[in-house]
Protein backbone atom coordinates (compact mmCIF):
# COMPACT_ATOMS: atom_id res chain seq x y z
CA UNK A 1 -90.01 -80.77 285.05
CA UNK A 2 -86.24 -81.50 284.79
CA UNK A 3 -84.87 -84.47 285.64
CA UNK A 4 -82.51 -84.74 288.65
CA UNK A 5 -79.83 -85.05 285.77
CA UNK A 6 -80.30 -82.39 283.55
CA UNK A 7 -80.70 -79.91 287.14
CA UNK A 8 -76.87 -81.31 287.83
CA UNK A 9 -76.04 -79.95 284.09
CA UNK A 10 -77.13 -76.98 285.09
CA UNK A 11 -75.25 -76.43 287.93
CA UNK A 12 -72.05 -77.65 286.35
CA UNK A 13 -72.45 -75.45 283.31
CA UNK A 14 -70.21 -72.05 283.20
CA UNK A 15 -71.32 -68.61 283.75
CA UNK A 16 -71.37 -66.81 280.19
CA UNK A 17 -69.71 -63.41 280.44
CA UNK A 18 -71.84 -60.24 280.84
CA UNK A 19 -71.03 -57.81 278.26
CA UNK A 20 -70.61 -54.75 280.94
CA UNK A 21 -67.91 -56.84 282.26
CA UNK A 22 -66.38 -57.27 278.58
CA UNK A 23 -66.64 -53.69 278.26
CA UNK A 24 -63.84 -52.95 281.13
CA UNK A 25 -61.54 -55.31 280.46
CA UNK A 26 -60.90 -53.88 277.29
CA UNK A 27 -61.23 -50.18 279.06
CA UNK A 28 -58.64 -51.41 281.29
CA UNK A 29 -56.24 -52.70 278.49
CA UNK A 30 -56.26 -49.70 276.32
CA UNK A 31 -55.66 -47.44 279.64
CA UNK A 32 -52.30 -49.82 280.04
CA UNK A 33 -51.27 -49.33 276.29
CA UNK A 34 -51.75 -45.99 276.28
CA UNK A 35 -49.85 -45.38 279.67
CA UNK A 36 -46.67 -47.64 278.61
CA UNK A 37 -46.66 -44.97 275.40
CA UNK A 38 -46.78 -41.75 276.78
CA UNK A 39 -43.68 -43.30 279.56
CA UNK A 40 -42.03 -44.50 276.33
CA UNK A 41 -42.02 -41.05 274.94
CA UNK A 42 -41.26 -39.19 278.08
CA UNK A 43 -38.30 -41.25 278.52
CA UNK A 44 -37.00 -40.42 274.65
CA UNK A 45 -38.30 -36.58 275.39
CA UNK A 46 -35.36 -36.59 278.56
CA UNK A 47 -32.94 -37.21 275.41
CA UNK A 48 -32.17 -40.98 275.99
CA UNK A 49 -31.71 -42.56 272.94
CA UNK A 50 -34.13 -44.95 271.09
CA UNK A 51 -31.92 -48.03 270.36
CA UNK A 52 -32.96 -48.61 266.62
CA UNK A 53 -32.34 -51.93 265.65
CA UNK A 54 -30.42 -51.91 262.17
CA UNK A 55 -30.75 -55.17 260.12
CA UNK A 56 -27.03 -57.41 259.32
CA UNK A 57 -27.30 -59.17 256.32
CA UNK A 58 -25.38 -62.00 256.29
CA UNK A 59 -24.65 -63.79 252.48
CA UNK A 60 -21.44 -65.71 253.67
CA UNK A 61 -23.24 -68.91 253.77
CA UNK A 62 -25.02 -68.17 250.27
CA UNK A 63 -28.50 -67.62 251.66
CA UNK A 64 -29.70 -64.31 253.15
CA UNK A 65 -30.41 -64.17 256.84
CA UNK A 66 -31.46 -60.88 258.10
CA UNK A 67 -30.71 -60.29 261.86
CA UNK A 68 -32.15 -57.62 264.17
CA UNK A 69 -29.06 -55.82 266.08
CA UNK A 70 -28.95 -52.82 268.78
CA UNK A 71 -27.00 -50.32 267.97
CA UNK A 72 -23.12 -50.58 269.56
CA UNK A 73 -22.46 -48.50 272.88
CA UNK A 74 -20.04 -45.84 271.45
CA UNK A 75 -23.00 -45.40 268.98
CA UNK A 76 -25.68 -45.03 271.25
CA UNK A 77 -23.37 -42.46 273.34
CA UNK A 78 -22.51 -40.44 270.19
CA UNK A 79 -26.40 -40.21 269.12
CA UNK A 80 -27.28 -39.28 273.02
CA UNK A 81 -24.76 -36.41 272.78
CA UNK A 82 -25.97 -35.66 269.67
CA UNK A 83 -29.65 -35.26 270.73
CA UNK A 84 -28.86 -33.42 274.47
CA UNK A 85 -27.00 -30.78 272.61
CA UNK A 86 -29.66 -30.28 269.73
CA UNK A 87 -31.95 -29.84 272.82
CA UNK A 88 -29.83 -27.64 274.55
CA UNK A 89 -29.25 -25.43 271.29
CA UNK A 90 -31.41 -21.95 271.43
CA UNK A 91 -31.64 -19.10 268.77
CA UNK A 92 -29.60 -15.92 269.95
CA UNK A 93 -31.61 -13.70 272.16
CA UNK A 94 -31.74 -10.11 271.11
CA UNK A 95 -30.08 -9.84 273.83
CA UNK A 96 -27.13 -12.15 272.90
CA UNK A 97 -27.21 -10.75 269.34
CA UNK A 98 -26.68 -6.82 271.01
CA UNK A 99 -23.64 -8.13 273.59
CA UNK A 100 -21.93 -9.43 270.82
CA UNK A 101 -22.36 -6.32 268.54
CA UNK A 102 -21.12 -4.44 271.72
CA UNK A 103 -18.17 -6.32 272.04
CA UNK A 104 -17.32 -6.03 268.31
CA UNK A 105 -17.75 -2.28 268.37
CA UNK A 106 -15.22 -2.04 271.38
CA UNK A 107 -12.71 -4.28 269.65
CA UNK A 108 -12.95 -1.95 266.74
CA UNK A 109 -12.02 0.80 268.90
CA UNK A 110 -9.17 -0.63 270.24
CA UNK A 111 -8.15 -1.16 266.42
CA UNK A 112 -8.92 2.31 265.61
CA UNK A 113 -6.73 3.78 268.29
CA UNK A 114 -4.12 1.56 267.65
CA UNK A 115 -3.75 2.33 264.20
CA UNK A 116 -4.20 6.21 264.73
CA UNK A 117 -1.36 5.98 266.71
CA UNK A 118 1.09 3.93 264.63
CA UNK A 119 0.48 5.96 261.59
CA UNK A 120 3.23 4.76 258.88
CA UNK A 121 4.96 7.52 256.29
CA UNK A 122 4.67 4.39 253.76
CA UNK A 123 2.25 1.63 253.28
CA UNK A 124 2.49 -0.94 255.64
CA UNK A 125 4.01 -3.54 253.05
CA UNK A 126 7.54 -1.34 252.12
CA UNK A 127 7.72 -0.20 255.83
CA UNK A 128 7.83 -4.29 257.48
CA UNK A 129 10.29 -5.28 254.17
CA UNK A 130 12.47 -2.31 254.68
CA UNK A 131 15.54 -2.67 256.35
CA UNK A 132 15.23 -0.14 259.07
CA UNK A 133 12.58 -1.47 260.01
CA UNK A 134 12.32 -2.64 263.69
CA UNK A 135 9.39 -5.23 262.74
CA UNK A 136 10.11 -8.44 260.30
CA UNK A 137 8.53 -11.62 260.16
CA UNK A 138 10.68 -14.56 261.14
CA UNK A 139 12.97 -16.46 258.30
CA UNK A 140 11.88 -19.58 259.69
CA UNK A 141 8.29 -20.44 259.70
CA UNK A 142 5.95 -20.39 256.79
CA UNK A 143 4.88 -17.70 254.50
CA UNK A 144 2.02 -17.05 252.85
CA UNK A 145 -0.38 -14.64 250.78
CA UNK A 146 -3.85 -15.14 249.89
CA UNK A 147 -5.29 -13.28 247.09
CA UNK A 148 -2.03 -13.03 245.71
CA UNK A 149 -3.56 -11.80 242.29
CA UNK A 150 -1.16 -10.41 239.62
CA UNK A 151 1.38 -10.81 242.25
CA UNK A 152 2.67 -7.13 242.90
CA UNK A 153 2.76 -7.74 246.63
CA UNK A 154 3.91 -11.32 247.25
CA UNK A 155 7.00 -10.50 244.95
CA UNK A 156 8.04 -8.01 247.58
CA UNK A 157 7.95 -10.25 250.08
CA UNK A 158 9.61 -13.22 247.74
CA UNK A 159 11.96 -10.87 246.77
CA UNK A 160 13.09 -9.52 250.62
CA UNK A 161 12.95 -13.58 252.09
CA UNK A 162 15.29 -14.86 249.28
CA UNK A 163 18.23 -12.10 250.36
CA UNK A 164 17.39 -11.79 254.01
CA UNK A 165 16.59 -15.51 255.01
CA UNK A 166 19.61 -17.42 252.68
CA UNK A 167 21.70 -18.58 255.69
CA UNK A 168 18.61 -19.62 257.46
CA UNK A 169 16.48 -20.95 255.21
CA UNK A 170 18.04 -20.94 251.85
CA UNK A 171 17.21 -18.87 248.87
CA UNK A 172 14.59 -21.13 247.55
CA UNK A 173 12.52 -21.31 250.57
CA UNK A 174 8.93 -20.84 249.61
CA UNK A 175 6.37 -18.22 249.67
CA UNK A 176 2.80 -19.57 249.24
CA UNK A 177 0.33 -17.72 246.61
CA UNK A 178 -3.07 -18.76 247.22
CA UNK A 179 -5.65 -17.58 244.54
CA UNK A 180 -8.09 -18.91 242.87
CA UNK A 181 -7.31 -16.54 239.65
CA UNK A 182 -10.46 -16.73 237.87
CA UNK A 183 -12.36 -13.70 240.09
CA UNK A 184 -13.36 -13.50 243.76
CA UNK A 185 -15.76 -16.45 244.17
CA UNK A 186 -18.53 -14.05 245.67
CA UNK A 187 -19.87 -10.41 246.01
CA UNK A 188 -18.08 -7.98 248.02
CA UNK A 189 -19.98 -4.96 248.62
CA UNK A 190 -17.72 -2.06 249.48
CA UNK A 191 -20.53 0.88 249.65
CA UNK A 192 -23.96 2.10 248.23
CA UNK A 193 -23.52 1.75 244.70
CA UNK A 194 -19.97 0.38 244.51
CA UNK A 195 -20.05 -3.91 244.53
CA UNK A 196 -17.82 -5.83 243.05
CA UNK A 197 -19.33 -9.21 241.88
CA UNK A 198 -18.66 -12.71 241.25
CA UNK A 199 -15.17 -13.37 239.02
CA UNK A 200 -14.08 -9.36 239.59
CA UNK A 201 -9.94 -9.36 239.37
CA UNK A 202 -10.25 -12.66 237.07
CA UNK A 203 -7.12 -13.02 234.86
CA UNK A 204 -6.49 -14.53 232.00
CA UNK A 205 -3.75 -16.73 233.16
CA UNK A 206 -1.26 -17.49 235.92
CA UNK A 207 0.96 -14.65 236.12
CA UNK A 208 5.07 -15.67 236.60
CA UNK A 209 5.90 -15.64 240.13
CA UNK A 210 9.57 -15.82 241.42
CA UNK A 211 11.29 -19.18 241.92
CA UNK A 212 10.36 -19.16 245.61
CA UNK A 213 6.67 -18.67 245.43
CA UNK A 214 4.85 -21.74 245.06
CA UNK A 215 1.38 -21.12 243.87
CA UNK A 216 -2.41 -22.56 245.02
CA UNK A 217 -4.73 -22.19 242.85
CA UNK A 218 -8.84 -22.79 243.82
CA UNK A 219 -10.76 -21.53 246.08
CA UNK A 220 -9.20 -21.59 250.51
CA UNK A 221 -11.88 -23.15 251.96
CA UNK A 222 -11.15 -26.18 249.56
CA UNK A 223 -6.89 -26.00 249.17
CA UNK A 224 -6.07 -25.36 253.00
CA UNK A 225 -7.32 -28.55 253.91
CA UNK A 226 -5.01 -30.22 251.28
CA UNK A 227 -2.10 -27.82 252.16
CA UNK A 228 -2.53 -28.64 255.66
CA UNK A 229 -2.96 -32.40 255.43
CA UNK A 230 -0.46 -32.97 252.42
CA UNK A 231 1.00 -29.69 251.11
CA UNK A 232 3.13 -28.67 253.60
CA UNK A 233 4.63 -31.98 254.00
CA UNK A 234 5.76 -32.43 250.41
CA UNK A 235 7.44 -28.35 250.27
CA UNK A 236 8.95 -28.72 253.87
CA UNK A 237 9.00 -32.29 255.29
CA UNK A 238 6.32 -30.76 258.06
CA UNK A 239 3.07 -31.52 259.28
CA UNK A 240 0.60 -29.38 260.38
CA UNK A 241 1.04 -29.86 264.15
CA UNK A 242 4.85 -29.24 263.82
CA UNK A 243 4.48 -25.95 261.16
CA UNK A 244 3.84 -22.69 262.27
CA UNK A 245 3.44 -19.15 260.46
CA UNK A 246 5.95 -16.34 260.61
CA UNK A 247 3.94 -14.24 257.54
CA UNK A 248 0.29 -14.01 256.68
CA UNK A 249 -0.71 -11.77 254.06
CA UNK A 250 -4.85 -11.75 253.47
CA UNK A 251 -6.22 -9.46 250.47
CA UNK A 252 -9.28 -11.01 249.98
CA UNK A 253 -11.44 -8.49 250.79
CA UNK A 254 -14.57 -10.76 252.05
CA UNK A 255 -15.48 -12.08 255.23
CA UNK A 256 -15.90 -15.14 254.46
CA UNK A 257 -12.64 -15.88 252.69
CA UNK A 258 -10.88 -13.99 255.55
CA UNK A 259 -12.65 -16.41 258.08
CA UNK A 260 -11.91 -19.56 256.59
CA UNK A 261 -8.32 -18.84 255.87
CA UNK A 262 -7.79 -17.64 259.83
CA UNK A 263 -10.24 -20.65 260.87
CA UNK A 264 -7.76 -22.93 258.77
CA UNK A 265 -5.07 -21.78 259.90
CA UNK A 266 -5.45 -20.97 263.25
CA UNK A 267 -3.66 -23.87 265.18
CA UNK A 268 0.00 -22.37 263.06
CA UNK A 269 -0.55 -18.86 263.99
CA UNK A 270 1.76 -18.43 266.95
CA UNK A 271 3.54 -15.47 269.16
CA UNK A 272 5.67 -13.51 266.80
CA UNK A 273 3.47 -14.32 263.15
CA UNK A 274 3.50 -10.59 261.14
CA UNK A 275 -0.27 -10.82 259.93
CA UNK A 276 -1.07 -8.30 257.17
CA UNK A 277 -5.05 -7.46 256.09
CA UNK A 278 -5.08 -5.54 253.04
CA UNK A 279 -8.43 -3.85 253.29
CA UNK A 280 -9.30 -3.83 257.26
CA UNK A 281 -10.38 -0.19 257.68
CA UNK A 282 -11.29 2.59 255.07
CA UNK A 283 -14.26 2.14 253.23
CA UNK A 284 -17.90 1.84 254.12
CA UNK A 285 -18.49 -1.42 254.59
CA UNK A 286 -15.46 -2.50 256.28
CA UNK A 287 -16.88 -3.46 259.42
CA UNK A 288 -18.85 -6.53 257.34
CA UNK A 289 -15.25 -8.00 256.12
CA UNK A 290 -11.80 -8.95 257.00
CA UNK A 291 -12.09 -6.93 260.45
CA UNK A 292 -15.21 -8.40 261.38
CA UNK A 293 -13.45 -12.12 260.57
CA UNK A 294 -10.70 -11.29 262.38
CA UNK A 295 -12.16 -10.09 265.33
CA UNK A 296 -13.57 -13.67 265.52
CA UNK A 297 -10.74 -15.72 265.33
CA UNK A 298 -9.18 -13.28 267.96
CA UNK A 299 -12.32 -14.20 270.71
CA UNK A 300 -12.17 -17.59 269.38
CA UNK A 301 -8.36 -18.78 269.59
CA UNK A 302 -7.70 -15.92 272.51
CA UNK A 303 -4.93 -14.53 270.48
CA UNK A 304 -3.88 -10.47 271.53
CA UNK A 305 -1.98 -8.41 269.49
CA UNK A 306 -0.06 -5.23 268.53
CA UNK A 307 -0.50 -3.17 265.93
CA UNK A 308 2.40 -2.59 263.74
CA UNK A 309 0.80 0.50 261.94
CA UNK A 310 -1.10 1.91 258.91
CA UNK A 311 -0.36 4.33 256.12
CA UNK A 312 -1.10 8.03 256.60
CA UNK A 313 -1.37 11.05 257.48
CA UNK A 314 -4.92 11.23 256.47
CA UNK A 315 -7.95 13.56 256.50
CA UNK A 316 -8.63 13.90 260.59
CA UNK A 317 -11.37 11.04 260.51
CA UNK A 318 -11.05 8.27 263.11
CA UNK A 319 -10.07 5.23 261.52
CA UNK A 320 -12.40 3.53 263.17
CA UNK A 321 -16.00 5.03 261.73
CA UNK A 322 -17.56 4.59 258.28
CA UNK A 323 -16.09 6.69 255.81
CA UNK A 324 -18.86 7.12 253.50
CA UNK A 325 -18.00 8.14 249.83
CA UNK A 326 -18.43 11.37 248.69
CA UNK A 327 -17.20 13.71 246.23
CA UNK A 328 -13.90 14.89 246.49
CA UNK A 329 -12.81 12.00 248.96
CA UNK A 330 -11.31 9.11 248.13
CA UNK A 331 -9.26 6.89 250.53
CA UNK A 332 -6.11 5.19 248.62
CA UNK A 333 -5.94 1.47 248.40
CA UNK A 334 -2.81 1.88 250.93
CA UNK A 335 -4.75 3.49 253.41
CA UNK A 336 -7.12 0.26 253.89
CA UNK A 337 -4.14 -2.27 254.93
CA UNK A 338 -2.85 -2.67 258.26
CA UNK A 339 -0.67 -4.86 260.14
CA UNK A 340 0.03 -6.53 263.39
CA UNK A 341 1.91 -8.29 265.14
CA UNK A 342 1.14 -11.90 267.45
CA UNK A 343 1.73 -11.36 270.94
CA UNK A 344 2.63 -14.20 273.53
CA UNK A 345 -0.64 -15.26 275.22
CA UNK A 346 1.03 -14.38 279.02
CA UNK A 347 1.29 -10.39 277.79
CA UNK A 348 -1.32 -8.43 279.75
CA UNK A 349 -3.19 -5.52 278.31
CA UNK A 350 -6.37 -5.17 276.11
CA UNK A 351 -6.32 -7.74 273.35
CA UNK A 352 -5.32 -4.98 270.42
CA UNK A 353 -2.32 -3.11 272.24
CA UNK A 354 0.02 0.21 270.50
């Protein structure tokens, strides 16, 4: 029998937990963690942003101290953005993909009619430089050419600016010749069975260009960046926001080449700019190159305007439908380049107007 102080031990001593009860709590616990992780990752699904802490590392007082940091406001606004419009972002629809290909079929319509009726009796080169005609680009303003090549065509237009523009501009204003002279940097395809590759029209050096052409050699995606940031200033004492283009002459066949020297340029292309495509219509493949790039920069900067004409008469095909190759056709090189004029954006009327 226990003694009347060992009963009081007894009492007094604590209830040992019961290993059901054990059990729960930790049931209960997990149930919160896992809870606070799936509202941690809604709330970063919504596109907030996670503030990563990025470790300072301070040596100033010659001992290393690493400090945890959030990241800075402006930061954490930038990387929201960032995230909302990667969520945002969806692949074309086929849908989307057929509007567009709608669209561009229509604007090459409107090209195609234009052109049929402005139909030159010369290319479209000797018919702006001549002096009867009623179309010239602007003395002022800049002028350039890329693919300027062996230079055949930007000596014409050297040669036409130096007389014409001497009280405005001086003799010696200059006429930029953008090439890269070593061969197109990629492969144009012109039809079945007919592409020209990689390094096609190299040369073996820089041809001589008159006084007043100032020549850019590499590749446009890489010198229009410099021209624009540095180049212009040093030949004309302008920046790009103050410069603007009175003559653009693009023979370099490719899309790509075609869009980056319109995307480049687009902010000095203004009303009255003479822009000149050597091979926009004509061949098979046409659609894939300069007119496909410049129907993009015309949707993108909302630019309209008129055709100034194209070379012919020709064989009675519409200008604006595949001419595939066959024998006993050929379409001359001066059939394929057209030019156009930069309308003010207040003129009403389709964006490619007669």
């Amino acid at each position: 029998m226990l003694s009347m102080l060992d009963q009081a031990r007894m009492r007094n001593r604590p209830t040992p937990l019961r290993p059901r009860r054990n059990l729960r709590c930790l049931c209960s616990t997990a149930l919160l963690v896992l809870a606070t992780l799936i509202a941690c990752l809604l709330y970063t699904h919504r596109g907030e942003p996670r503030r990563v802490p990025q470790l300072l590392r301070d040596t100033s007082a010659g001992s290393e101290q690493v400090a945890a940091a959030t990241q800075e406001p402006e930061v954490a606004e930038a990387e929201k953005t960032r995230w909302q419009k990667h969520r945002t972002k969806r692949p074309p629809t086929a849908r989307s993909v057929e509007a567009t290909e709608a669209a561009f079929d229509a604007f090459v319509k409107l090209v195609a009619n234009a052109l049929d009726a402005r139909l030159l009796p010369v290319p479209i080169l000797e018919y702006i430089f001549s002096r009867d005609s009623p179309i010239h680009p602007r003395c002022d303003g800049e002028w350039m050419e890329f693919g300027a090549g062996e230079g055949r065509t930007i000596g014409i237009a050297a040669d036409w600016r130096r007389l014409n523009c001497i009280e405005e501009v001086g003799e010696l204003a200059p006429i930029y010749a953008f090439d890269t002279f070593t061969g197109q940097p990629e492969e144009w395809v012109i039809a079945d069975g007919f592409t020209l590759g990689p390094g096609f029209f190299a040369l073996p050096a820089i041809p001589t260009f008159p006084n007043n052409v100032k020549v850019v050699q590499g590749v446009f995606a890489e010198t229009l960046p410099w021209l624009l940031a540095t180049g212009l200033a040093q030949e004309s004492g302008k920046n790009a926001s103050e410069a603007q283009i009175s003559y653009l002459h693009i023979d370099s066949g490719t899309y790509r080449s075609t869009r980056d020297v319109l995307t480049h340029l687009s902010p000095l292309i203004k009303p009255g700019a003479v822009l000149v495509f050597d091979e926009l219509v004509n061949y098979q493949y046409y659609r894939k190159h300069e007119i496909r790039a410049f129907w993009e920069w015309m949707v993108a900067s909302g630019s309209r305007v008129k055709a100034i004409g194209l070379c012919g008469p020709m064989p009675r095909v519409s200008y604006g439908v595949e001419l595939l190759p066959g024998p006993g056709f050929e379409v001359p090189a001066t059939m394929q380049s057209a030019g156009f004029l930069v309308l003010p954006p207040d003129v009403d009327g389709p964006i490619v107007q007669m």
